[in-house]
N, C-alpha and C. Protein backbone atom coordinates (compact mmCIF):
# COMPACT_ATOMS: atom_id res chain seq x y z
N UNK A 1 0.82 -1.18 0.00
CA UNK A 1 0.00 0.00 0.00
C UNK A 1 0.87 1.25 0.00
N UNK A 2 0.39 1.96 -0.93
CA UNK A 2 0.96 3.66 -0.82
C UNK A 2 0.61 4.47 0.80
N UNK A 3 2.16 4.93 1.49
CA UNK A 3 1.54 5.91 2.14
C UNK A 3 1.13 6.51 2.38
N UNK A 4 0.84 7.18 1.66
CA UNK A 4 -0.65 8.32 1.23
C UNK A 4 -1.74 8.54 1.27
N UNK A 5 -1.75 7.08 0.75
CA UNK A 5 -3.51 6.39 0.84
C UNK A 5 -3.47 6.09 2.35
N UNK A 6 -5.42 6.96 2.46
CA UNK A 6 -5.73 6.61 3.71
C UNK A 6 -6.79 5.33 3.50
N UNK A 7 -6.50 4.69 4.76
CA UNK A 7 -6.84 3.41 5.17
C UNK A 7 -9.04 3.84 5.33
N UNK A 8 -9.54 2.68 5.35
CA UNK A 8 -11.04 2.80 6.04
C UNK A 8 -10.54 2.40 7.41
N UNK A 9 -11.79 2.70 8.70
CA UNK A 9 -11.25 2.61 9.47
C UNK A 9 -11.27 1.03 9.95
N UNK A 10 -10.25 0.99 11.25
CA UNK A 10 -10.21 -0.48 11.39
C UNK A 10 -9.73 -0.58 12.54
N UNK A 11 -10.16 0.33 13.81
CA UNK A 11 -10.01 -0.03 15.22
C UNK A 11 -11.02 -1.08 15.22
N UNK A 12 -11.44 -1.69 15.17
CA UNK A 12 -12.10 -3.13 15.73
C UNK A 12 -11.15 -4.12 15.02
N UNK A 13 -10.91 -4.42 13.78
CA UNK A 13 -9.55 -5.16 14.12
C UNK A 13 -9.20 -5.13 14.42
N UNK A 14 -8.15 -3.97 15.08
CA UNK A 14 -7.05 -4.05 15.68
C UNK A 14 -7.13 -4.37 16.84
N UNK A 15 -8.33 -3.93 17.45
CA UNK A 15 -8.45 -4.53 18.99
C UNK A 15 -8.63 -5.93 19.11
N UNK A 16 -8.63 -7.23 17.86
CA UNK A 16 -8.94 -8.07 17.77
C UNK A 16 -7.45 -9.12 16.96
N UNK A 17 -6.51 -8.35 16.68
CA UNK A 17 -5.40 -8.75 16.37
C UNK A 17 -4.97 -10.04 16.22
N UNK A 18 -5.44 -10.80 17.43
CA UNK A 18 -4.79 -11.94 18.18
C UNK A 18 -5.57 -13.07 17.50
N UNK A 19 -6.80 -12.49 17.61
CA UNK A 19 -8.14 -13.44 17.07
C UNK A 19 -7.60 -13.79 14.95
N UNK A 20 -7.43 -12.49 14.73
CA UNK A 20 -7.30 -12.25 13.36
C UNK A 20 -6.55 -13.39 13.03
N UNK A 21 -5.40 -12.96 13.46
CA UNK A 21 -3.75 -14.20 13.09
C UNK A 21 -4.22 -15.33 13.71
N UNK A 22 -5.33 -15.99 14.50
CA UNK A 22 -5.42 -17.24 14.63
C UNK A 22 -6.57 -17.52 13.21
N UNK A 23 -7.52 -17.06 13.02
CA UNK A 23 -8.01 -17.34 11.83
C UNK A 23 -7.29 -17.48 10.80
N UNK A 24 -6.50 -16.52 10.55
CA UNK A 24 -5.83 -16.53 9.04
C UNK A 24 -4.37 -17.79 9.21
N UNK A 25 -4.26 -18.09 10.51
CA UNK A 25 -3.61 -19.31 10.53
C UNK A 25 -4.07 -20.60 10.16
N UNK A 26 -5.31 -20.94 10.95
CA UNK A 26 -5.87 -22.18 10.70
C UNK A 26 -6.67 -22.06 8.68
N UNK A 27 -6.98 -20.92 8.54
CA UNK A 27 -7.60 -20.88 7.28
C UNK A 27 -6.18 -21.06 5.66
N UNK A 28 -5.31 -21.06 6.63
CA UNK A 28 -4.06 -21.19 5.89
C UNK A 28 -3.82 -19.59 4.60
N UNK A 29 -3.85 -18.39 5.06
CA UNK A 29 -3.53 -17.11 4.29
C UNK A 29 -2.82 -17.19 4.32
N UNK A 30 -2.45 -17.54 3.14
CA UNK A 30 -0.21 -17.25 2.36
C UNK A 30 -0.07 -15.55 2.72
N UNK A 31 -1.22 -14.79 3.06
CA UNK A 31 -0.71 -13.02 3.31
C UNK A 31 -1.99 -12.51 4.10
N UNK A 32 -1.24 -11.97 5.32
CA UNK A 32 -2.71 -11.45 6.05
C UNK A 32 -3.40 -10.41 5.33
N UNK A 33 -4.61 -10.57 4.82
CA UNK A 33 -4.92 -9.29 4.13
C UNK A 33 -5.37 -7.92 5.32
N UNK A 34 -4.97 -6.62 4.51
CA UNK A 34 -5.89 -5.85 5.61
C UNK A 34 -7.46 -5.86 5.64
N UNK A 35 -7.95 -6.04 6.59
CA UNK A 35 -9.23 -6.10 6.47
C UNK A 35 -10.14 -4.73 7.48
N UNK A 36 -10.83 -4.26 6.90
CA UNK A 36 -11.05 -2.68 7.18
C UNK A 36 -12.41 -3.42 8.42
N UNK A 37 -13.48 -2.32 9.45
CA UNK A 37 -13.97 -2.52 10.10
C UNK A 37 -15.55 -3.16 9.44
N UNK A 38 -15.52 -2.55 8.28
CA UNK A 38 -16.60 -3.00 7.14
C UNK A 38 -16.97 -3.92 6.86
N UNK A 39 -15.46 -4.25 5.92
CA UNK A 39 -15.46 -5.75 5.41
C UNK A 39 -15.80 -7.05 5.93
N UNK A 40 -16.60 -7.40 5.32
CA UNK A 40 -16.89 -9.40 5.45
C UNK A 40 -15.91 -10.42 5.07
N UNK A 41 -15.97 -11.59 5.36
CA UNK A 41 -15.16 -12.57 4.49
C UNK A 41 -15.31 -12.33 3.01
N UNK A 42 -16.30 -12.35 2.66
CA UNK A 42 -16.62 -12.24 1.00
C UNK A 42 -15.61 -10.79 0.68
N UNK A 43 -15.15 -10.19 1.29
CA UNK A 43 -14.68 -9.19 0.69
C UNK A 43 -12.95 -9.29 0.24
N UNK A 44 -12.59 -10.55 1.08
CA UNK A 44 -11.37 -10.99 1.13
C UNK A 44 -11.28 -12.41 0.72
N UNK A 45 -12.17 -13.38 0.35
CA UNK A 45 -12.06 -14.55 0.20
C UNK A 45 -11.30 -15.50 -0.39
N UNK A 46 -10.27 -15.73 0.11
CA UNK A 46 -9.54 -17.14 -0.17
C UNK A 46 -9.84 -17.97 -0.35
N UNK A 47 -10.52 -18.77 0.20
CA UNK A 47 -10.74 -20.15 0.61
C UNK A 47 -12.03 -20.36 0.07
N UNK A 48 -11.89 -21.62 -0.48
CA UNK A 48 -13.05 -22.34 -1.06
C UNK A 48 -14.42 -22.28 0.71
N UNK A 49 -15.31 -22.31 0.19
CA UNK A 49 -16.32 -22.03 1.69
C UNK A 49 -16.57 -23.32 2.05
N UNK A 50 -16.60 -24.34 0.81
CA UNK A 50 -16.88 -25.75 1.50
C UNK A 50 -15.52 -25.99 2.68
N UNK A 51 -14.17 -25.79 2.06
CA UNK A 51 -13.31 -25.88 3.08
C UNK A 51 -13.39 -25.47 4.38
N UNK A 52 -13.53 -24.02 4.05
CA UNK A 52 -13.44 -22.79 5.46
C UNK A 52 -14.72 -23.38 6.42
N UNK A 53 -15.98 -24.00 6.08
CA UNK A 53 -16.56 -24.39 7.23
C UNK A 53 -15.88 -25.48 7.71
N UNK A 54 -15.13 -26.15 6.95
CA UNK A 54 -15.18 -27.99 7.26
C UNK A 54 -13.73 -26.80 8.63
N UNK A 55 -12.79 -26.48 8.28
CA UNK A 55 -11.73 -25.49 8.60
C UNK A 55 -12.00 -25.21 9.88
N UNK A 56 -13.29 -24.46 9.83
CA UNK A 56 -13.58 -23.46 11.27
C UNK A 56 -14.59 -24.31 12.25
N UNK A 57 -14.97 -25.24 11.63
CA UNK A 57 -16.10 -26.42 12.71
C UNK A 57 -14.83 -27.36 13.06
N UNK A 58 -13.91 -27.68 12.31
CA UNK A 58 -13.08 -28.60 13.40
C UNK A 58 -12.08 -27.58 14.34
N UNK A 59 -11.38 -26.19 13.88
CA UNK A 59 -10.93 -26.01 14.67
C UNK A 59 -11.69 -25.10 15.83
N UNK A 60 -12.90 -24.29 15.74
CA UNK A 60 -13.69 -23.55 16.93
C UNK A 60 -14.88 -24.75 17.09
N UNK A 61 -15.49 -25.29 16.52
CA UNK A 61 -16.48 -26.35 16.81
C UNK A 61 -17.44 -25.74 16.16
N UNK A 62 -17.52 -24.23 15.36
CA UNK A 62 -18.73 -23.95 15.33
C UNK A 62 -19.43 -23.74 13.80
N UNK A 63 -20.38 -23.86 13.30
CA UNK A 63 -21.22 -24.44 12.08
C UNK A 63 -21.23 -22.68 11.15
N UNK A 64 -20.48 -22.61 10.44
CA UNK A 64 -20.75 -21.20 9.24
C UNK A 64 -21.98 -21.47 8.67
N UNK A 65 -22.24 -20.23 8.43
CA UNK A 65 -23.36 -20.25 7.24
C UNK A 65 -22.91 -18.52 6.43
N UNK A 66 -24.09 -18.86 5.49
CA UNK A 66 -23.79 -17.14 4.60
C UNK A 66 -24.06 -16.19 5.80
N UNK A 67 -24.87 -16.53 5.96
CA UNK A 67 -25.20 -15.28 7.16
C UNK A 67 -23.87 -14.71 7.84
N UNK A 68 -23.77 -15.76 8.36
CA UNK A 68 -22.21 -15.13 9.46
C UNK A 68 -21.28 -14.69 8.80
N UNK A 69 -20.74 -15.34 7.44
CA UNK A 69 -19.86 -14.72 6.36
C UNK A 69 -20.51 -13.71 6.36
N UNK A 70 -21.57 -12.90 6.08
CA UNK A 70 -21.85 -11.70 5.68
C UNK A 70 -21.58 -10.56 7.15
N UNK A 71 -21.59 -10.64 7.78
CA UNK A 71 -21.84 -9.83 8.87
C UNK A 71 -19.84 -9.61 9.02
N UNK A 72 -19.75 -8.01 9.67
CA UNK A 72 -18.46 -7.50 10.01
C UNK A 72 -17.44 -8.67 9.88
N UNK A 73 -16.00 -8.92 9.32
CA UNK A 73 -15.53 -9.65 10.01
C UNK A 73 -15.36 -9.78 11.29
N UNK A 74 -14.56 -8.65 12.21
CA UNK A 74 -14.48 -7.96 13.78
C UNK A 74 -15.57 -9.16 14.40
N UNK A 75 -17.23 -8.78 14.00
CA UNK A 75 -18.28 -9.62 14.56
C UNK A 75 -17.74 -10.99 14.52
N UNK A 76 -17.79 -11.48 13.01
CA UNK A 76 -17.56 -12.78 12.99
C UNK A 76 -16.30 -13.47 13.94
N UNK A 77 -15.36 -12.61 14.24
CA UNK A 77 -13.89 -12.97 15.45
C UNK A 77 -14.99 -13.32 16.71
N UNK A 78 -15.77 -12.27 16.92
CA UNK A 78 -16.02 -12.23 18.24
C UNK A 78 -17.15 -13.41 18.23
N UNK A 79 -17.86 -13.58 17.42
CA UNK A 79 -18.46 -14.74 17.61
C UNK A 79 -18.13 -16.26 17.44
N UNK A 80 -16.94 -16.46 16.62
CA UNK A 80 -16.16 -17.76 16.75
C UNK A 80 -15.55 -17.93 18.12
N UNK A 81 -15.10 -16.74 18.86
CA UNK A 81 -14.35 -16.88 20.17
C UNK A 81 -15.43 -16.89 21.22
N UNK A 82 -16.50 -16.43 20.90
CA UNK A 82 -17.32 -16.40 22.28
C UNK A 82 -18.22 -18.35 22.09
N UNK A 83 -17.75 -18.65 20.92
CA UNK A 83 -18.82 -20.08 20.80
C UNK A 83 -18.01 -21.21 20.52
N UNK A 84 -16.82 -20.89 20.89
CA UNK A 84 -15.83 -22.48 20.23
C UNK A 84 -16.19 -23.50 21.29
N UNK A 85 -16.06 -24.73 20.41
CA UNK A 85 -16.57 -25.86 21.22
C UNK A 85 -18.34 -25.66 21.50
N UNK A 86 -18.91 -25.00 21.27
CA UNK A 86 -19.83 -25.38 21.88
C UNK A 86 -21.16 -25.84 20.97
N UNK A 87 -20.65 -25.97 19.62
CA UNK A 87 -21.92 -26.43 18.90
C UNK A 87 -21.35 -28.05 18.44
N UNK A 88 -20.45 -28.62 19.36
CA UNK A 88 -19.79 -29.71 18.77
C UNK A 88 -20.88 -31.00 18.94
């Protein structure tokens, strides 16, 4: 990115940092993308979705759908961390 260019904002990532780099670990991102406070998965999507659920139900326990892809990523952190394990 050019220095110049200003960013959208993205204090809720950042307050979520930790969460971020464990997703983009288990989802296997060859490059963390930036992801603004806006953006959804669909806005960044790597990963085939059949994978990324099979991905995110074995490693948080918990079941994706479009819905949740659509909503904030930030949200979607906070709701994989507030529900792991528990839809197993």
């Amino acid at each position: 990115m050019m220095p110049d260019v200003p960013l959208a904002e993205h204090k809720e990532m950042d307050a979520r940092a930790d969460l971020a780099d464990e997703f983009f670990a288990i989802t296997s991102a060859e490059v963390r993308p930036f992801v603004s406070d806006e953006a959804n998965w669909y806005d960044f999507d790597y990963e085939d979705s059949d994978r990324l659920i099979e991905v995110v139900k074995i490693h948080y326990g918990v079941i994706l759908d479009e819905t949740l892809l659509r909503m904030p990523f930030w949200r979607l952190l906070d709701y994989l961390n507030t529900r792991r394990g528990a839809q197993r």
